[in-house]
C-alpha atoms as a PDB file:
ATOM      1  CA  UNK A   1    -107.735  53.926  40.631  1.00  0.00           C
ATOM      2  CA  UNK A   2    -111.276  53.351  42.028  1.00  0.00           C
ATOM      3  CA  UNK A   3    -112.233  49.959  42.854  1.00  0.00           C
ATOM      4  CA  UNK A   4    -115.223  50.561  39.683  1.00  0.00           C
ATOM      5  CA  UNK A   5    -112.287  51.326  37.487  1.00  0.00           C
ATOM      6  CA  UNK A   6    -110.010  48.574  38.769  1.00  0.00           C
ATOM      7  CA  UNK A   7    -110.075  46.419  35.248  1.00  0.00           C
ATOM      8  CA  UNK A   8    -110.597  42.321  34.930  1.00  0.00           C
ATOM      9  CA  UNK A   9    -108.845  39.938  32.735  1.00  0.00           C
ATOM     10  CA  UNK A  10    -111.794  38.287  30.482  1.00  0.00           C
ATOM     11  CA  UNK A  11    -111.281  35.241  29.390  1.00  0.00           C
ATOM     12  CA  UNK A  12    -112.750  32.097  27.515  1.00  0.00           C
ATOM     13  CA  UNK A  13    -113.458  28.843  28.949  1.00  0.00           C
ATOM     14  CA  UNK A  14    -109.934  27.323  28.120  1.00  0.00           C
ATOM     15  CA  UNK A  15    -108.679  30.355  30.550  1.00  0.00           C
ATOM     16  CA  UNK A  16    -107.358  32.043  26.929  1.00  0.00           C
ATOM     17  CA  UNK A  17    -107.230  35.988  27.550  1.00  0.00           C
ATOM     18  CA  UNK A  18    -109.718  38.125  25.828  1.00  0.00           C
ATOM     19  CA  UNK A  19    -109.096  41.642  27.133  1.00  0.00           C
ATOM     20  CA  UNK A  20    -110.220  43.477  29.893  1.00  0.00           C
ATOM     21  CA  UNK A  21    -112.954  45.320  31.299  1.00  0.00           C
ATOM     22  CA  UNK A  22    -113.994  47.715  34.047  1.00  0.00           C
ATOM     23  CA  UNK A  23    -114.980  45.519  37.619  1.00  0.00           C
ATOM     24  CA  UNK A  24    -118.384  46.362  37.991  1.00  0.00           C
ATOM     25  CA  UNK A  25    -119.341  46.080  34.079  1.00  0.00           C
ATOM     26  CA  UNK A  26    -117.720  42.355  34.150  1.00  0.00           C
ATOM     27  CA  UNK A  27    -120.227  41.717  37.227  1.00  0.00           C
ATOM     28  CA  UNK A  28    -122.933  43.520  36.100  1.00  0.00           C
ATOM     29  CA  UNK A  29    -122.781  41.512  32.807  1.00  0.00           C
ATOM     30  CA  UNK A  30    -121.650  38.032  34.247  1.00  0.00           C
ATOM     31  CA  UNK A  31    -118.608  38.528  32.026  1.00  0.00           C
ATOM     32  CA  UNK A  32    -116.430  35.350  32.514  1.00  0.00           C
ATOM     33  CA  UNK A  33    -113.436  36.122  33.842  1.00  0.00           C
ATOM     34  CA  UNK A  34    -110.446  35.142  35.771  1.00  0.00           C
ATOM     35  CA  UNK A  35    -109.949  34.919  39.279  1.00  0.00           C
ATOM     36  CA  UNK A  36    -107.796  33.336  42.331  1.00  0.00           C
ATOM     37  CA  UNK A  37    -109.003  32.028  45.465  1.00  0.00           C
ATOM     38  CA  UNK A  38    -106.967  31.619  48.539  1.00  0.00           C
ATOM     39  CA  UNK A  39    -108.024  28.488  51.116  1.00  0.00           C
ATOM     40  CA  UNK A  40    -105.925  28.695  54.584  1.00  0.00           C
ATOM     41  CA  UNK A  41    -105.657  26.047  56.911  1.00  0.00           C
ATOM     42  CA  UNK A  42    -103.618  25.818  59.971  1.00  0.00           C
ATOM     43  CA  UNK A  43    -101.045  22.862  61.352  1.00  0.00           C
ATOM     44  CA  UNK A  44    -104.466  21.442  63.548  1.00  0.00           C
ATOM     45  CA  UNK A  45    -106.376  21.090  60.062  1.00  0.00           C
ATOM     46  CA  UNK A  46    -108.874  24.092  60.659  1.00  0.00           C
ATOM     47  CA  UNK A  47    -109.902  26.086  57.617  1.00  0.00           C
ATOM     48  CA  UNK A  48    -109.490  29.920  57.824  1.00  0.00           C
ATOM     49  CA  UNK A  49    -112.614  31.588  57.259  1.00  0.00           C
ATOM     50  CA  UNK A  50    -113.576  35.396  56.877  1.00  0.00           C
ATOM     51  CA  UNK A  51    -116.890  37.482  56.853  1.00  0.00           C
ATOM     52  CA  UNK A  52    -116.575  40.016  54.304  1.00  0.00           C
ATOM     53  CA  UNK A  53    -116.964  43.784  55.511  1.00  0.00           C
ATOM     54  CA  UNK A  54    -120.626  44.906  54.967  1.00  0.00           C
ATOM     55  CA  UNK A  55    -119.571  47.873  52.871  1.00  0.00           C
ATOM     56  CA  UNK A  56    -118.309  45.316  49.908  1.00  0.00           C
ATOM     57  CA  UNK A  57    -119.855  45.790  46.627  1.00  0.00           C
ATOM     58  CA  UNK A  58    -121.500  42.482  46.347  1.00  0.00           C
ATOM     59  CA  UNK A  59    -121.955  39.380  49.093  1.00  0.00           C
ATOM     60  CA  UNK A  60    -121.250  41.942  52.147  1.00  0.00           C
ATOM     61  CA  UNK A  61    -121.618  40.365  55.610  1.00  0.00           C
ATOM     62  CA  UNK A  62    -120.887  36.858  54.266  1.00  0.00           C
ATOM     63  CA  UNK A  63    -118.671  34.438  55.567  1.00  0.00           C
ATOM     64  CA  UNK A  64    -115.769  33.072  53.200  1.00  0.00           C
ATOM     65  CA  UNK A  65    -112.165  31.826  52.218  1.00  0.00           C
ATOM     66  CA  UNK A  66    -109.461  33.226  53.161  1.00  0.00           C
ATOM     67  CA  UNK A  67    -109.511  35.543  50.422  1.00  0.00           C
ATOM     68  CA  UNK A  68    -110.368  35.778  46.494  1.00  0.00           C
ATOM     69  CA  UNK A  69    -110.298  38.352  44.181  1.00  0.00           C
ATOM     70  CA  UNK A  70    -109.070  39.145  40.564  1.00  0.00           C
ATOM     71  CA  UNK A  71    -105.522  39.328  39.122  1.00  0.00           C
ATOM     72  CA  UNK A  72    -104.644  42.626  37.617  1.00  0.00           C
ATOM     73  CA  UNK A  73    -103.843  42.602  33.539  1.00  0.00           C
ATOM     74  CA  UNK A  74    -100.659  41.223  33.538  1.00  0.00           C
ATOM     75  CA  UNK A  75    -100.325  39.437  36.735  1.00  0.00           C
ATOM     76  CA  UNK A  76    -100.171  36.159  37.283  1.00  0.00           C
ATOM     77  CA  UNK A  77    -103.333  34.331  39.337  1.00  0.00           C
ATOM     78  CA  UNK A  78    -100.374  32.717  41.679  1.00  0.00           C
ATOM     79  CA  UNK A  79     -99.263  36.971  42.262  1.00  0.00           C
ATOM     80  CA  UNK A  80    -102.345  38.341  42.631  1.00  0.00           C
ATOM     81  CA  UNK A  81    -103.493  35.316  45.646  1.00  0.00           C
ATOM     82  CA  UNK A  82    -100.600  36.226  47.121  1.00  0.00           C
ATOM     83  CA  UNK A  83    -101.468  40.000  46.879  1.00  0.00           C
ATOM     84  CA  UNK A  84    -104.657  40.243  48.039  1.00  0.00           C
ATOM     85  CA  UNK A  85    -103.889  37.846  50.994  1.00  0.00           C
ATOM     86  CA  UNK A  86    -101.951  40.520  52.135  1.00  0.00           C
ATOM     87  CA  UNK A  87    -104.316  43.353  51.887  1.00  0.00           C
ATOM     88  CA  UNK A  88    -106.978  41.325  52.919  1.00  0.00           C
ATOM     89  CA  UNK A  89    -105.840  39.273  55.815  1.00  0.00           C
ATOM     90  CA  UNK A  90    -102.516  40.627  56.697  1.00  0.00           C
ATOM     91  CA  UNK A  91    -100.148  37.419  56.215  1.00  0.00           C
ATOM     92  CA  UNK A  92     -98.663  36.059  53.800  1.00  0.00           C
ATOM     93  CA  UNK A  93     -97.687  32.524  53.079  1.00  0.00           C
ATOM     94  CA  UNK A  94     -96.303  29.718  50.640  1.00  0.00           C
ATOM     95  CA  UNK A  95     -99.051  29.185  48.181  1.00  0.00           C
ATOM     96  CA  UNK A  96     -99.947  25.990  46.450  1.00  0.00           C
ATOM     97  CA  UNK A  97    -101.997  26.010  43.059  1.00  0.00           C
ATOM     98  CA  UNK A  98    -104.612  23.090  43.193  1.00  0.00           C
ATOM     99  CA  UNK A  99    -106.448  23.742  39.927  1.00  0.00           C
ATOM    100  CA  UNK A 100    -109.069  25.578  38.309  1.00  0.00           C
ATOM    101  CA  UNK A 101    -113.181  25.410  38.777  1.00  0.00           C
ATOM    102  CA  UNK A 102    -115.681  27.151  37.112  1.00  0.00           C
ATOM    103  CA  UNK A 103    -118.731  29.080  38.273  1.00  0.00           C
ATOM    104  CA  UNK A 104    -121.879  31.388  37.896  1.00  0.00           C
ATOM    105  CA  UNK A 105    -123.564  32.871  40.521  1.00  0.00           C
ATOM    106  CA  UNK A 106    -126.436  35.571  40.779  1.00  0.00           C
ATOM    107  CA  UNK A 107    -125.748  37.405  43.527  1.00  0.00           C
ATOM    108  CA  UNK A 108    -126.915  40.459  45.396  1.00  0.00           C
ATOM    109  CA  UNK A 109    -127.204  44.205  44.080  1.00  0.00           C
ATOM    110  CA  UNK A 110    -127.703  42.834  40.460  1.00  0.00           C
ATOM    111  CA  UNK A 111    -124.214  41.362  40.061  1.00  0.00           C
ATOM    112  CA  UNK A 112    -122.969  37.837  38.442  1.00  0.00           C
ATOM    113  CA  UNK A 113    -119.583  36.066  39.059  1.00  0.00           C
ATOM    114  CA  UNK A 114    -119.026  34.481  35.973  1.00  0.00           C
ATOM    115  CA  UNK A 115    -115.689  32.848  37.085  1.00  0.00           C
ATOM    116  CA  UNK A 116    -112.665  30.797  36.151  1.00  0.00           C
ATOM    117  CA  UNK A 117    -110.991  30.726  39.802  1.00  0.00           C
ATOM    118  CA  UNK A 118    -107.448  29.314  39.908  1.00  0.00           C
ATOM    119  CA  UNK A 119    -107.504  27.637  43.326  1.00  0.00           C
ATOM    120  CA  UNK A 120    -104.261  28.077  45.693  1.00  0.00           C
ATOM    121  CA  UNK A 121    -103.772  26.374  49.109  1.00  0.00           C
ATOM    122  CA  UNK A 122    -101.666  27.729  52.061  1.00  0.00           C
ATOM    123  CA  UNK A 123    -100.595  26.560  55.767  1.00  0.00           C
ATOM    124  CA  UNK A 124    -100.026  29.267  58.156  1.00  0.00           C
ATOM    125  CA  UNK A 125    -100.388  29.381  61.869  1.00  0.00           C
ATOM    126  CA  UNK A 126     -99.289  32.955  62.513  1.00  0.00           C
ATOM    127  CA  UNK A 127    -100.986  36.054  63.502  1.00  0.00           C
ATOM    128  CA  UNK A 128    -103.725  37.978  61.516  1.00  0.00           C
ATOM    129  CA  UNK A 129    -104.623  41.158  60.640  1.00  0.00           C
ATOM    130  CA  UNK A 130    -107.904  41.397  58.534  1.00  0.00           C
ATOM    131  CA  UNK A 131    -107.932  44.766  56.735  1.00  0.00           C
ATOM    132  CA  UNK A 132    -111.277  46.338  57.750  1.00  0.00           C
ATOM    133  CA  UNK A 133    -112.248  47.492  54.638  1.00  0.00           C
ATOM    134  CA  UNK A 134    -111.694  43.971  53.419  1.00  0.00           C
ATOM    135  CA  UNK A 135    -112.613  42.021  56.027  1.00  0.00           C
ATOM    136  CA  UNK A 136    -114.652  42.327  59.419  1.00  0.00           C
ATOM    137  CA  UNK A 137    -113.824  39.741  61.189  1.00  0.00           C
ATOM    138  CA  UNK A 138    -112.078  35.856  60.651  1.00  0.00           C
ATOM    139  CA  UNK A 139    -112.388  32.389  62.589  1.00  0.00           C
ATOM    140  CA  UNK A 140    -110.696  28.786  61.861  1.00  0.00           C
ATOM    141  CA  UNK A 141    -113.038  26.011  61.528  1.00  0.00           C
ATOM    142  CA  UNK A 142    -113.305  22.242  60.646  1.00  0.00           C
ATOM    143  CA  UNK A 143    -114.021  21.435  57.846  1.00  0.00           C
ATOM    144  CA  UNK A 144    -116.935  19.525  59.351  1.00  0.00           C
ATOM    145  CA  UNK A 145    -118.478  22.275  61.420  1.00  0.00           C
ATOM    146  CA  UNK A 146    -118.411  23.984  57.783  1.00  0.00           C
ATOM    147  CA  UNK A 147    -120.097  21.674  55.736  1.00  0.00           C
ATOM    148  CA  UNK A 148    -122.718  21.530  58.751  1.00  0.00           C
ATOM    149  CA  UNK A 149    -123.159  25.186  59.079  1.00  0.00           C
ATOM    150  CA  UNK A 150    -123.507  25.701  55.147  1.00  0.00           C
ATOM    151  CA  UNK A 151    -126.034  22.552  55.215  1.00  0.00           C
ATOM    152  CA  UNK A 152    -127.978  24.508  58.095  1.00  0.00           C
ATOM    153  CA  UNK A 153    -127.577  28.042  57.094  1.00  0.00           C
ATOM    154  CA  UNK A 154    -126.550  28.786  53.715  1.00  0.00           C
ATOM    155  CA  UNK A 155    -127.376  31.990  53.256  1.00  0.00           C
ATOM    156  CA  UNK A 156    -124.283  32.798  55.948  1.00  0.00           C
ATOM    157  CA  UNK A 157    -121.943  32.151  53.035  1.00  0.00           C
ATOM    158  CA  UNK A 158    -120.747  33.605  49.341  1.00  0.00           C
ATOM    159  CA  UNK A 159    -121.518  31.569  46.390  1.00  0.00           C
ATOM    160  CA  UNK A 160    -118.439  30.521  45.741  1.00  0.00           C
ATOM    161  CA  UNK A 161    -117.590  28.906  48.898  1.00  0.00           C
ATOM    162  CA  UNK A 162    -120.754  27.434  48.665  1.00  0.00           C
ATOM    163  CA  UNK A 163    -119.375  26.198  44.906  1.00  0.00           C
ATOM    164  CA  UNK A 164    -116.337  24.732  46.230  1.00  0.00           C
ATOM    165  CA  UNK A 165    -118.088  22.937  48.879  1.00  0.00           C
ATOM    166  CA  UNK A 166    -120.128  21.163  46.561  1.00  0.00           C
ATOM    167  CA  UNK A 167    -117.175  20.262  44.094  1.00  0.00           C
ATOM    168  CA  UNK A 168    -115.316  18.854  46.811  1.00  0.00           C
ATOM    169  CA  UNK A 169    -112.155  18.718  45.339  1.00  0.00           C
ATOM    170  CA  UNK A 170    -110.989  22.026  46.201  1.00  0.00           C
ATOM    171  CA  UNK A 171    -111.367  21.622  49.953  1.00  0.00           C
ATOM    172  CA  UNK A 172    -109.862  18.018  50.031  1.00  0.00           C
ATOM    173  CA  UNK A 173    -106.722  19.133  47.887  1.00  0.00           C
ATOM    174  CA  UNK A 174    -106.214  22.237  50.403  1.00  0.00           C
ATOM    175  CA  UNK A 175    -106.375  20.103  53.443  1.00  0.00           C
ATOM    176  CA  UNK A 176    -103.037  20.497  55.432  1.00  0.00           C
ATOM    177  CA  UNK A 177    -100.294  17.441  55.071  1.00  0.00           C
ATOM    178  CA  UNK A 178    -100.634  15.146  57.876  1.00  0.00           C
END
């Protein structure tokens, strides 16, 4: 299956299944749908981020979470994070759930995330691997440096880290236990 075919779970605002449709319809449309985003930190509290290959379909070049993407129909959010942490980043790790947030974004080559993300957190200090088609490159940062960087240069980073930076409550939930 192509990634155009690959199909999303659409859903209402209460996160209630609707059916599916084909990737780039949903984000051609701004479809609401569900989603899962991954935020890493390691034991010394810095935040994994990665920039997004250029070849992606949307937000190419950008600098992000760990990873995000959609759960398959049937999946659970919780096994699709886990998933595409894997194929994106090469690790995997215990994953917390911290919630859900909601989101709509314009972005570039006429597509909309239209978004309920379920929100997992995970602590890993081990080696990575970024998939290159995925991912082309990573770095750990504070969490401070971040909010400076997006403050300075926002147009460095996707929507919806942008989004979760401004909620707040994502990022402070995912922060690493003392």
């Amino acid at each position: 299956m192509t990634e155009a075919e690959e199909q999303m779970v659409l859903v209402d605002e209460t996160d209630t299944a609707l059916g599916t449709a084909g990737k780039f319809e949903t984000h051609r449309e701004g479809r609401l749908h569900r989603a899962f985003s991954v935020i890493v930190w390691d034991r010394g509290g810095r935040l994994l981020l990665q920039k997004r290959s250029i070849g992606k379909y949307h937000s190419g070049g950008l600098w992000t979470n760990a990873c995000c993407g959609h759960p398959r129909p049937g999946e659970t959010a919780a096994d699709g994070a886990a998933r595409r942490l894997q194929e994106e980043m090469g690790f995997v790790c215990p994953l917390t759930g911290l919630g859900t947030i909601q989101y709509r974004a314009e972005l570039d080559n006429g597509m909309t995330e239209h978004e309920l993300v379920h929100v997992f957190r995970g602590v890993y200090d081990g080696a990575i691997s970024p998939n290159p088609e995925e991912a082309e490159g990573y770095q750990w940062v504070s969490l401070e440096a971040l909010r400076g960087d997006i403050a300075s240069s926002p147009q460095r980073y996707s929507a919806w880290l942008k989004q979760y930076m401004a909620a707040e409550w994502p990022m402070a939930l995912a922060l690493p236990d003392a």
